[in-house]
N, C-alpha and C. Protein backbone atom coordinates (compact mmCIF):
# COMPACT_ATOMS: atom_id res chain seq x y z
N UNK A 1 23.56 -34.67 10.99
CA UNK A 1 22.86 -33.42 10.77
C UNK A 1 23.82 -32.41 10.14
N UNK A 2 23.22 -31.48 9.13
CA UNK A 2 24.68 -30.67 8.72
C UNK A 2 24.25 -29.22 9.35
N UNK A 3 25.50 -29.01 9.10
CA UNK A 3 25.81 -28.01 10.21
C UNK A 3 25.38 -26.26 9.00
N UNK A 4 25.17 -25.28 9.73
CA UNK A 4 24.41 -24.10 8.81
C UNK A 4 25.77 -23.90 7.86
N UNK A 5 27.35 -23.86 8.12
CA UNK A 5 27.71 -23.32 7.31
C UNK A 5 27.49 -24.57 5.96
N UNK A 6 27.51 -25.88 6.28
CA UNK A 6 27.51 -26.85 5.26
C UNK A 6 26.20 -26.83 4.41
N UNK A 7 25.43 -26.06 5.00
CA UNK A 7 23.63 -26.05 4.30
C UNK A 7 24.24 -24.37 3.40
N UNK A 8 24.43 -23.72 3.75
CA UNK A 8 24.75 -22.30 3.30
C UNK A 8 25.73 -22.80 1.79
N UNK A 9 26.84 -23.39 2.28
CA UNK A 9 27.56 -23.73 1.03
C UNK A 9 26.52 -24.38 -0.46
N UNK A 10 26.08 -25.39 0.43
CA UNK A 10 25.09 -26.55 -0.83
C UNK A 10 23.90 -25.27 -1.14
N UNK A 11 23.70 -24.40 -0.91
CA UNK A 11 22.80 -23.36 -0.82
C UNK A 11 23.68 -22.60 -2.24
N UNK A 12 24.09 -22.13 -1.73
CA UNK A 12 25.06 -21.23 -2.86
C UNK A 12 25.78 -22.33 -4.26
N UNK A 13 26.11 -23.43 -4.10
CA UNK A 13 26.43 -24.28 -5.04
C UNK A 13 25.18 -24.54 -5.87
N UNK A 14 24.01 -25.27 -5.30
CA UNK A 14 22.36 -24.92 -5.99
C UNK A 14 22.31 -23.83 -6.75
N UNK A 15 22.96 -23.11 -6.44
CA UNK A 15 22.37 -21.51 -6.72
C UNK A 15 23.44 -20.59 -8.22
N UNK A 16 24.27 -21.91 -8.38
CA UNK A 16 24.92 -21.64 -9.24
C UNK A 16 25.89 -20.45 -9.18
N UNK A 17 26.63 -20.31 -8.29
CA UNK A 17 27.24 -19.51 -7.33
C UNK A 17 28.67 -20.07 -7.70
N UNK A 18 29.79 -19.30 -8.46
CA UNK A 18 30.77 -19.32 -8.52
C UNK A 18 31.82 -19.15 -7.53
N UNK A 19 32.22 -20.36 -6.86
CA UNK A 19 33.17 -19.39 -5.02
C UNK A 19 34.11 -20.76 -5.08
N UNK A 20 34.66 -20.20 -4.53
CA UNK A 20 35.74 -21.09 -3.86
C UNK A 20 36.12 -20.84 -1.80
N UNK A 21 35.51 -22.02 -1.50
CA UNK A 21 36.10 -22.47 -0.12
C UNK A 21 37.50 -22.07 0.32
N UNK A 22 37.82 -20.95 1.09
CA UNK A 22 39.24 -20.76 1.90
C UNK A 22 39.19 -20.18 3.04
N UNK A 23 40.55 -19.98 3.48
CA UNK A 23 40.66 -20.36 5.15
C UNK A 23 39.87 -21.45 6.14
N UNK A 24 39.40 -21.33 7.43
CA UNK A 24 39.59 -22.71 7.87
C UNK A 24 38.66 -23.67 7.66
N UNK A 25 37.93 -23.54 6.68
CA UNK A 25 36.93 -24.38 6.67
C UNK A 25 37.28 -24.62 5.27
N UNK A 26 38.25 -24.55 4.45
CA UNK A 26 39.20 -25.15 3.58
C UNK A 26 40.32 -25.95 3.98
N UNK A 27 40.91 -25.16 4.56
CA UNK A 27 42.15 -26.05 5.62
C UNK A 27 41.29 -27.64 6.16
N UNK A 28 40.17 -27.18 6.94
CA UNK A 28 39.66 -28.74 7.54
C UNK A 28 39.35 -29.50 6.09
N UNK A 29 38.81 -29.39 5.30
CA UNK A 29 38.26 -29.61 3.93
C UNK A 29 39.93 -30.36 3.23
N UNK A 30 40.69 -30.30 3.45
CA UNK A 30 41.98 -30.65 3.22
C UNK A 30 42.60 -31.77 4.05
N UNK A 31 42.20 -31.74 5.27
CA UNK A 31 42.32 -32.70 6.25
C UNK A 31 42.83 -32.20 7.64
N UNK A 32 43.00 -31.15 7.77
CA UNK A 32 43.37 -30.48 9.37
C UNK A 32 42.20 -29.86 10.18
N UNK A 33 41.56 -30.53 10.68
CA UNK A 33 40.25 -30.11 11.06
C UNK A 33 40.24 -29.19 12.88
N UNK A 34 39.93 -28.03 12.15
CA UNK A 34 40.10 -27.42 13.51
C UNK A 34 38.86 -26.41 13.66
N UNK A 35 38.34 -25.80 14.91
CA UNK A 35 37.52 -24.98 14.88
C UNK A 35 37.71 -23.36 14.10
N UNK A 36 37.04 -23.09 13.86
CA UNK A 36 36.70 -21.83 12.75
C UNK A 36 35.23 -21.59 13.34
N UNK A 37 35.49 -19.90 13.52
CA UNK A 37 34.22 -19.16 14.16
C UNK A 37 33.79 -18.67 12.64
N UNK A 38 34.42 -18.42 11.36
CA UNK A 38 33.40 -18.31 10.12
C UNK A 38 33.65 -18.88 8.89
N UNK A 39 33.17 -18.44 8.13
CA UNK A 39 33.16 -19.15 6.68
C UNK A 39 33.64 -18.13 5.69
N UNK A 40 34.54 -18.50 5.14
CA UNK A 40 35.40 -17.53 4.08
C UNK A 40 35.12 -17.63 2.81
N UNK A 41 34.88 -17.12 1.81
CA UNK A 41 34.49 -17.80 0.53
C UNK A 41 35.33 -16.36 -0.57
N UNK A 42 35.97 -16.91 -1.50
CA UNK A 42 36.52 -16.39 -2.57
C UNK A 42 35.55 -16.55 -3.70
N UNK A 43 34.35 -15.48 -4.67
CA UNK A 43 33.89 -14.82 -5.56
C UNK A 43 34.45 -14.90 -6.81
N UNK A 44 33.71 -15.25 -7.92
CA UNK A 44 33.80 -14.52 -9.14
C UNK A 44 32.92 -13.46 -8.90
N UNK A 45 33.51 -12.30 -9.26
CA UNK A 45 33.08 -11.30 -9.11
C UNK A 45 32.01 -10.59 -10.28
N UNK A 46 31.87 -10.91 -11.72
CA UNK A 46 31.46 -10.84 -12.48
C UNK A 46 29.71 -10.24 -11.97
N UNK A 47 28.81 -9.67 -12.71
CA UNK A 47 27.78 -8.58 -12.15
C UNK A 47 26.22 -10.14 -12.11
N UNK A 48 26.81 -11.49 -12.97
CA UNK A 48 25.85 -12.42 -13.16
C UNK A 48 26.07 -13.22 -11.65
N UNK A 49 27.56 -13.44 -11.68
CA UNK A 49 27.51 -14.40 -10.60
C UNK A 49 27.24 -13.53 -9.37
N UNK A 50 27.70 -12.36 -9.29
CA UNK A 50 27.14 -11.82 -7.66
C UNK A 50 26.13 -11.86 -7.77
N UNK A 51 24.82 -11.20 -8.60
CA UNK A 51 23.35 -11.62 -8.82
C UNK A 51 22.84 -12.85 -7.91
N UNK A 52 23.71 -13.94 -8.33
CA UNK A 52 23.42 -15.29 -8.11
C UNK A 52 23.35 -15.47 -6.90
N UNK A 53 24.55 -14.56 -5.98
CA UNK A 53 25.16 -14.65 -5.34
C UNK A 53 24.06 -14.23 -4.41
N UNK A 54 23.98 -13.16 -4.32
CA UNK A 54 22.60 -12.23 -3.65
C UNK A 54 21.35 -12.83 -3.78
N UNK A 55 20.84 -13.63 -4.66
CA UNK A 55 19.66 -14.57 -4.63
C UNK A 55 19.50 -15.33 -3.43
N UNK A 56 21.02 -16.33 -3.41
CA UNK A 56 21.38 -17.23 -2.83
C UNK A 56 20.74 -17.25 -1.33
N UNK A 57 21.99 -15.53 -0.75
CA UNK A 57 22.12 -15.18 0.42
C UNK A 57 20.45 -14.58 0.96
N UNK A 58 20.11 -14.15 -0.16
CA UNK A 58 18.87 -13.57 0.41
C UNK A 58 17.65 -14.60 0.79
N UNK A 59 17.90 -15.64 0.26
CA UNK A 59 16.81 -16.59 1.43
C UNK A 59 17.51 -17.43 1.96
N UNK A 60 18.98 -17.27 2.64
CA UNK A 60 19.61 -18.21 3.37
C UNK A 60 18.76 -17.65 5.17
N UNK A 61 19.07 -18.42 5.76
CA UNK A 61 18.92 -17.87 7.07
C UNK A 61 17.70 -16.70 7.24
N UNK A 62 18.02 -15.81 8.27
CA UNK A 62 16.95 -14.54 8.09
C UNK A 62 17.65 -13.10 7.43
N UNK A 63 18.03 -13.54 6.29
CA UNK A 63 17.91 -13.14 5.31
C UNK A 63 18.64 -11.55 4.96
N UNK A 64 19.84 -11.47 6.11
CA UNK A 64 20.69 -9.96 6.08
C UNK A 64 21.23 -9.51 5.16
N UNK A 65 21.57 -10.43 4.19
CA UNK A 65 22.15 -9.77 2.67
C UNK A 65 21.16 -9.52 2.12
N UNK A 66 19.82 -8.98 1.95
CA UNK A 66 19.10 -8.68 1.35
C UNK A 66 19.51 -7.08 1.32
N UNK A 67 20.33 -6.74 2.27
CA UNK A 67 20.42 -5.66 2.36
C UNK A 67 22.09 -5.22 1.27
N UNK A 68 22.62 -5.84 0.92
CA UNK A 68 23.66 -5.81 0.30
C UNK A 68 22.99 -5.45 -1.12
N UNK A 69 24.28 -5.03 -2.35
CA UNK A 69 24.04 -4.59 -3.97
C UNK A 69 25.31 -5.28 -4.77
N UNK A 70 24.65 -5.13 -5.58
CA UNK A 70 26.02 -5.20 -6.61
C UNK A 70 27.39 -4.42 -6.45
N UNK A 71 27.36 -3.33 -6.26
CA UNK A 71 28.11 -2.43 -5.87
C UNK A 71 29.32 -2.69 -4.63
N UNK A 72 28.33 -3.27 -3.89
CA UNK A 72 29.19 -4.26 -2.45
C UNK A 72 30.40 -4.77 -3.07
N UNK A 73 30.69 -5.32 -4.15
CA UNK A 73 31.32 -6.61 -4.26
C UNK A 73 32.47 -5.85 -5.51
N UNK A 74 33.05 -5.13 -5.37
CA UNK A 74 33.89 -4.25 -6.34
C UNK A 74 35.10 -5.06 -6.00
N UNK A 75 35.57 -5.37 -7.02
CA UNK A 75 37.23 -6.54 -6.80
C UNK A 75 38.31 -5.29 -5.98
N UNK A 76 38.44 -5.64 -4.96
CA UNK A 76 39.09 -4.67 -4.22
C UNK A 76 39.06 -5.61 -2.88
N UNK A 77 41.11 -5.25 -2.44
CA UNK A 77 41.08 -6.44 -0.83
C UNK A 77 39.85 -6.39 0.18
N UNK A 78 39.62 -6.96 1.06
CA UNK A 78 39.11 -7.05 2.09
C UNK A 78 37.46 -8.16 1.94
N UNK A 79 37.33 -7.87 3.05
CA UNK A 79 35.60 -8.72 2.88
C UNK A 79 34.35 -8.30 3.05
N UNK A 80 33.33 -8.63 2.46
CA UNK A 80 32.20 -8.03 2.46
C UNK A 80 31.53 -9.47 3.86
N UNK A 81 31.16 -8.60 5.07
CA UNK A 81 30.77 -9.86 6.04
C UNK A 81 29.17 -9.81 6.27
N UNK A 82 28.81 -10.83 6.21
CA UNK A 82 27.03 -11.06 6.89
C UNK A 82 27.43 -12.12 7.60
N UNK A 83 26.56 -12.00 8.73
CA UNK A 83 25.86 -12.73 9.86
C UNK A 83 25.13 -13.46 10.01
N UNK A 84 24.90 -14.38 9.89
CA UNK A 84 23.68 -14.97 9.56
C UNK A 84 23.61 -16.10 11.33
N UNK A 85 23.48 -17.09 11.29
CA UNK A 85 23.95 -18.17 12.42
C UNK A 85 25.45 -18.67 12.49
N UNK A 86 26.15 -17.91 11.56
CA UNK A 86 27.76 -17.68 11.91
C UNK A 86 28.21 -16.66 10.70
N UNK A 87 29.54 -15.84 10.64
CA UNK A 87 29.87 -14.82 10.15
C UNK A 87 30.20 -15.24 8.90
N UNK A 88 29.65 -14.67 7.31
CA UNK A 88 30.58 -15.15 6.07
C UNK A 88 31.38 -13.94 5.56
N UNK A 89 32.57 -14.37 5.33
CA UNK A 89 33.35 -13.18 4.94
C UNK A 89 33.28 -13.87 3.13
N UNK A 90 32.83 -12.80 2.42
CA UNK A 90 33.05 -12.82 0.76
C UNK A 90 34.38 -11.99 0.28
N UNK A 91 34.90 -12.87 -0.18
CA UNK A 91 36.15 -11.90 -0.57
C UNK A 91 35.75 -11.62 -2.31
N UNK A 92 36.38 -10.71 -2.63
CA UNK A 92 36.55 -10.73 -4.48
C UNK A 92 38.05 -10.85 -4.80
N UNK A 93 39.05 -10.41 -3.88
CA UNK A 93 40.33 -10.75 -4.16
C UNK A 93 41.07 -10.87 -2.58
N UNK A 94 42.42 -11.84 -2.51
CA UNK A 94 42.05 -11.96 -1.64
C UNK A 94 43.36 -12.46 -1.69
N UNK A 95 44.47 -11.41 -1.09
CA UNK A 95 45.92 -11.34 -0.60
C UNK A 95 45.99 -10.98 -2.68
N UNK A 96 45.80 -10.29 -3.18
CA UNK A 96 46.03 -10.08 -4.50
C UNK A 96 45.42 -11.20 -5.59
N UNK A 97 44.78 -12.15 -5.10
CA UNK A 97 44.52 -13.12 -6.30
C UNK A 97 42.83 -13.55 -6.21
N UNK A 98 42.58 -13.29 -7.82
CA UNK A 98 40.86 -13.06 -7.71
C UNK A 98 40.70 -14.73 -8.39
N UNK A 99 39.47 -14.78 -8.29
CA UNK A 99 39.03 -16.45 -8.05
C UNK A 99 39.45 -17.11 -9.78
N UNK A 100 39.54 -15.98 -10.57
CA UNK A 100 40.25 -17.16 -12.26
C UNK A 100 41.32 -17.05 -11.58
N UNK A 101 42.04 -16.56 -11.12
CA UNK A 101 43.90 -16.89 -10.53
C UNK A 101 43.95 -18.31 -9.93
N UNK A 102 43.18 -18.32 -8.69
CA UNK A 102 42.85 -19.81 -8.08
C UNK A 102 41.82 -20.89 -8.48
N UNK A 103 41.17 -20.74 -9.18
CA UNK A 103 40.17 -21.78 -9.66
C UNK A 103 40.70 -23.19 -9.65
N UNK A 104 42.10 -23.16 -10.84
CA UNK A 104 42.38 -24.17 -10.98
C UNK A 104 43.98 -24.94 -10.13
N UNK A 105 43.49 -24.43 -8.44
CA UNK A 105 44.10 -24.99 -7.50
C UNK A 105 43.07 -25.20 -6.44
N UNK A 106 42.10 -25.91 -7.21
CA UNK A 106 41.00 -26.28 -5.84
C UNK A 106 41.04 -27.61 -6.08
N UNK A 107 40.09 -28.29 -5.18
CA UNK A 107 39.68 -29.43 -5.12
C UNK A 107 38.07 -29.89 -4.91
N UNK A 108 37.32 -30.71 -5.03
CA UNK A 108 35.91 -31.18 -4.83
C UNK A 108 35.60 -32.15 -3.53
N UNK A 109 34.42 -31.07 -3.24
CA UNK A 109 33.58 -32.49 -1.83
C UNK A 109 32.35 -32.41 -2.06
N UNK A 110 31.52 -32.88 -1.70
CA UNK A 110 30.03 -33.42 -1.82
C UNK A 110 30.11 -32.98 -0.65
N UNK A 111 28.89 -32.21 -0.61
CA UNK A 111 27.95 -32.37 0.54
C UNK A 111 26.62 -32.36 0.06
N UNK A 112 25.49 -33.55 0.55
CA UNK A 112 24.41 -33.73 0.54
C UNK A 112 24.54 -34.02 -0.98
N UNK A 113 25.34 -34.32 -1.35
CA UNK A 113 25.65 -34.79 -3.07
C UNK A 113 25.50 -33.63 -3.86
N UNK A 114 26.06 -32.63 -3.17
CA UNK A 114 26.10 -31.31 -3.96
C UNK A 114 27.65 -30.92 -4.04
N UNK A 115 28.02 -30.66 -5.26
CA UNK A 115 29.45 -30.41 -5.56
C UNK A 115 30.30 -28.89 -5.08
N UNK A 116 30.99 -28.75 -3.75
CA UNK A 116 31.45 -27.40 -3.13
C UNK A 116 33.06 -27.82 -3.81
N UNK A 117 33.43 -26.40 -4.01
CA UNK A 117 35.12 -26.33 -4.85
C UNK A 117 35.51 -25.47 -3.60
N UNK A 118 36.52 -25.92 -3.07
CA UNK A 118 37.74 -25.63 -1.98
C UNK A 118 39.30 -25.36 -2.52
N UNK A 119 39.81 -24.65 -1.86
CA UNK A 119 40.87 -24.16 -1.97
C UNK A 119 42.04 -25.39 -1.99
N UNK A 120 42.65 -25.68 -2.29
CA UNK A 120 43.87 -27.17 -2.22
C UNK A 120 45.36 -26.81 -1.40
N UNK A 121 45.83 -27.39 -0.33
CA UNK A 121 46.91 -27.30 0.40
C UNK A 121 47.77 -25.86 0.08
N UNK A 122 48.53 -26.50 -1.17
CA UNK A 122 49.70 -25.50 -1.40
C UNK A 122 49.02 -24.46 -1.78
N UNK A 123 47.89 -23.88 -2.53
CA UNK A 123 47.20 -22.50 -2.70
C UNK A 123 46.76 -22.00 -1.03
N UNK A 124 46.33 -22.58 0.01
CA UNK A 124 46.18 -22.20 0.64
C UNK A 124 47.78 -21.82 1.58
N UNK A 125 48.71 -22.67 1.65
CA UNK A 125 49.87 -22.01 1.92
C UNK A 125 50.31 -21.11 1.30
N UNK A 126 50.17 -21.00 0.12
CA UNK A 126 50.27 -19.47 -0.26
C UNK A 126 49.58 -18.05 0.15
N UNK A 127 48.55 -18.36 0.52
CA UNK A 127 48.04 -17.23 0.99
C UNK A 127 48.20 -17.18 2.34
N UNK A 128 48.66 -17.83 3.15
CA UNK A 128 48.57 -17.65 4.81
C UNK A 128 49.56 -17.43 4.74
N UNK A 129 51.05 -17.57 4.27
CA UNK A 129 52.53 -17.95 4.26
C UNK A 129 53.33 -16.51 4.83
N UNK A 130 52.29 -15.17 4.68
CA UNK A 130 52.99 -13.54 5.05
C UNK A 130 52.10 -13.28 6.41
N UNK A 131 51.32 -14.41 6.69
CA UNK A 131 50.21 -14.01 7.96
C UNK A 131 51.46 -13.89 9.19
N UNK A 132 50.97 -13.26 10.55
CA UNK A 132 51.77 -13.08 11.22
C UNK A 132 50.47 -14.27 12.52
N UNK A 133 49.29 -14.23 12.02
CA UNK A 133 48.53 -14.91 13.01
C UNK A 133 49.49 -16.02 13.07
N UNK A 134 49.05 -16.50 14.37
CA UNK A 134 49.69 -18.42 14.92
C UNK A 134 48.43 -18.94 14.70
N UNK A 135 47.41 -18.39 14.36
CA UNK A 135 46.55 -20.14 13.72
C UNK A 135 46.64 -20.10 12.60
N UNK A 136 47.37 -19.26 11.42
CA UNK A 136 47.08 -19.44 10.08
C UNK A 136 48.99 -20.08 9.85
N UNK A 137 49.78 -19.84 11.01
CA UNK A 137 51.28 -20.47 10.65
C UNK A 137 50.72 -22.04 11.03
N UNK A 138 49.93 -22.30 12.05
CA UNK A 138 49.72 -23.46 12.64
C UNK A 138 48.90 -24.36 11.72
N UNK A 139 48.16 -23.37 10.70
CA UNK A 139 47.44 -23.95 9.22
C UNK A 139 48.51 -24.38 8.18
N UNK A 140 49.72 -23.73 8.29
CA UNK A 140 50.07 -23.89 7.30
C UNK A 140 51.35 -24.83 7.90
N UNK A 141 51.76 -25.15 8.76
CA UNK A 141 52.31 -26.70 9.29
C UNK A 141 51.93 -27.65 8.88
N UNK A 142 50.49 -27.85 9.58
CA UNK A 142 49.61 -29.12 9.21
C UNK A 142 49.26 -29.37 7.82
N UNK A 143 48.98 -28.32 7.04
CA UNK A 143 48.92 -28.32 5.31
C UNK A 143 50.27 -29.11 4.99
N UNK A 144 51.40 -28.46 5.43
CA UNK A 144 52.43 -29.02 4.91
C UNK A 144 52.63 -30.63 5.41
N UNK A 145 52.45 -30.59 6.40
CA UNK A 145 52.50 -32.44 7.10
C UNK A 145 51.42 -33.01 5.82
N UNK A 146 50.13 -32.73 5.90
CA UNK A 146 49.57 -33.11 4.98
C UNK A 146 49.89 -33.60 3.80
N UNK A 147 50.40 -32.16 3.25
CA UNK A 147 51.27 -32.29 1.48
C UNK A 147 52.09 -33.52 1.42
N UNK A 148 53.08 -33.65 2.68
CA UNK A 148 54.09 -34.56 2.30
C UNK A 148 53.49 -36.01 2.58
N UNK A 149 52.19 -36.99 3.07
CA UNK A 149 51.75 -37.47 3.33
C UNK A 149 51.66 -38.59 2.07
């Protein structure tokens, strides 16, 4: 059975939704599979793909980004969060680097034979690498055990 954030992703990939998969539900997506209370997603920010973006969200679940705009999503740190049956944080940039910076340090998974783009080991050690959290040093151990694998 897949789980809402894995229906939400293939939701937004359908939807022609430019994002990239990061933090821990990239990390597991990599091979360190650990619990994560949300879903992180890195944006092209561009005024077509948020459009897309807002389509997406607005008949995901019961439907709280309906309440969101274009305007929401101004390339500037932090996250834009909805709620849905677990928390999505949208970033547009994210520790300084907007989604053409990382694009081409992701990787591909299928779900439901739908193509989701994730963040790849060493891009994700880069961005956790100034965290002071112990689950994002403890992410970036296992990334590295990984890497050298």
């Amino acid at each position: 059975m897949d789980t809402p954030y894995e229906k939400l992703l293939v939701n937004l990939a359908r939807g022609e939704v430019k994002f990239i998969v990061v933090g821990g539900v990239a990390v597991a997506l990599n091979g360190f599979v650990r619990t994560t209370e949300d879903v992180d997603i890195l944006i092209e920010s561009s005024p077509d793909n948020v459009n897309r973006l807002l389509t997406s969200l607005a008949s995901f679940g019961q439907g709280h980004a309906r309440e969101l705009s274009l305007t929401d999503f101004a390339e500037t740190e932090g996250a834009v969060r909805v709620v849905e049956d677990f928390p999505l944080d949208i970033f547009t940039i994210m520790r300084g680097q907007v989604y053409r910076d990382l694009i081409d340090q992701t990787g591909r998974t299928e779900i439901n034979g739908t193509p989701v783009t994730f963040l790849r080991a060493a891009a994700l050690i880069r961005l956790k690498q100034d965290s002071a959290r112990e689950k994002d040093q403890i992410d970036i151990a296992a990334l590295r055990r990984i890497g050298s694998d």
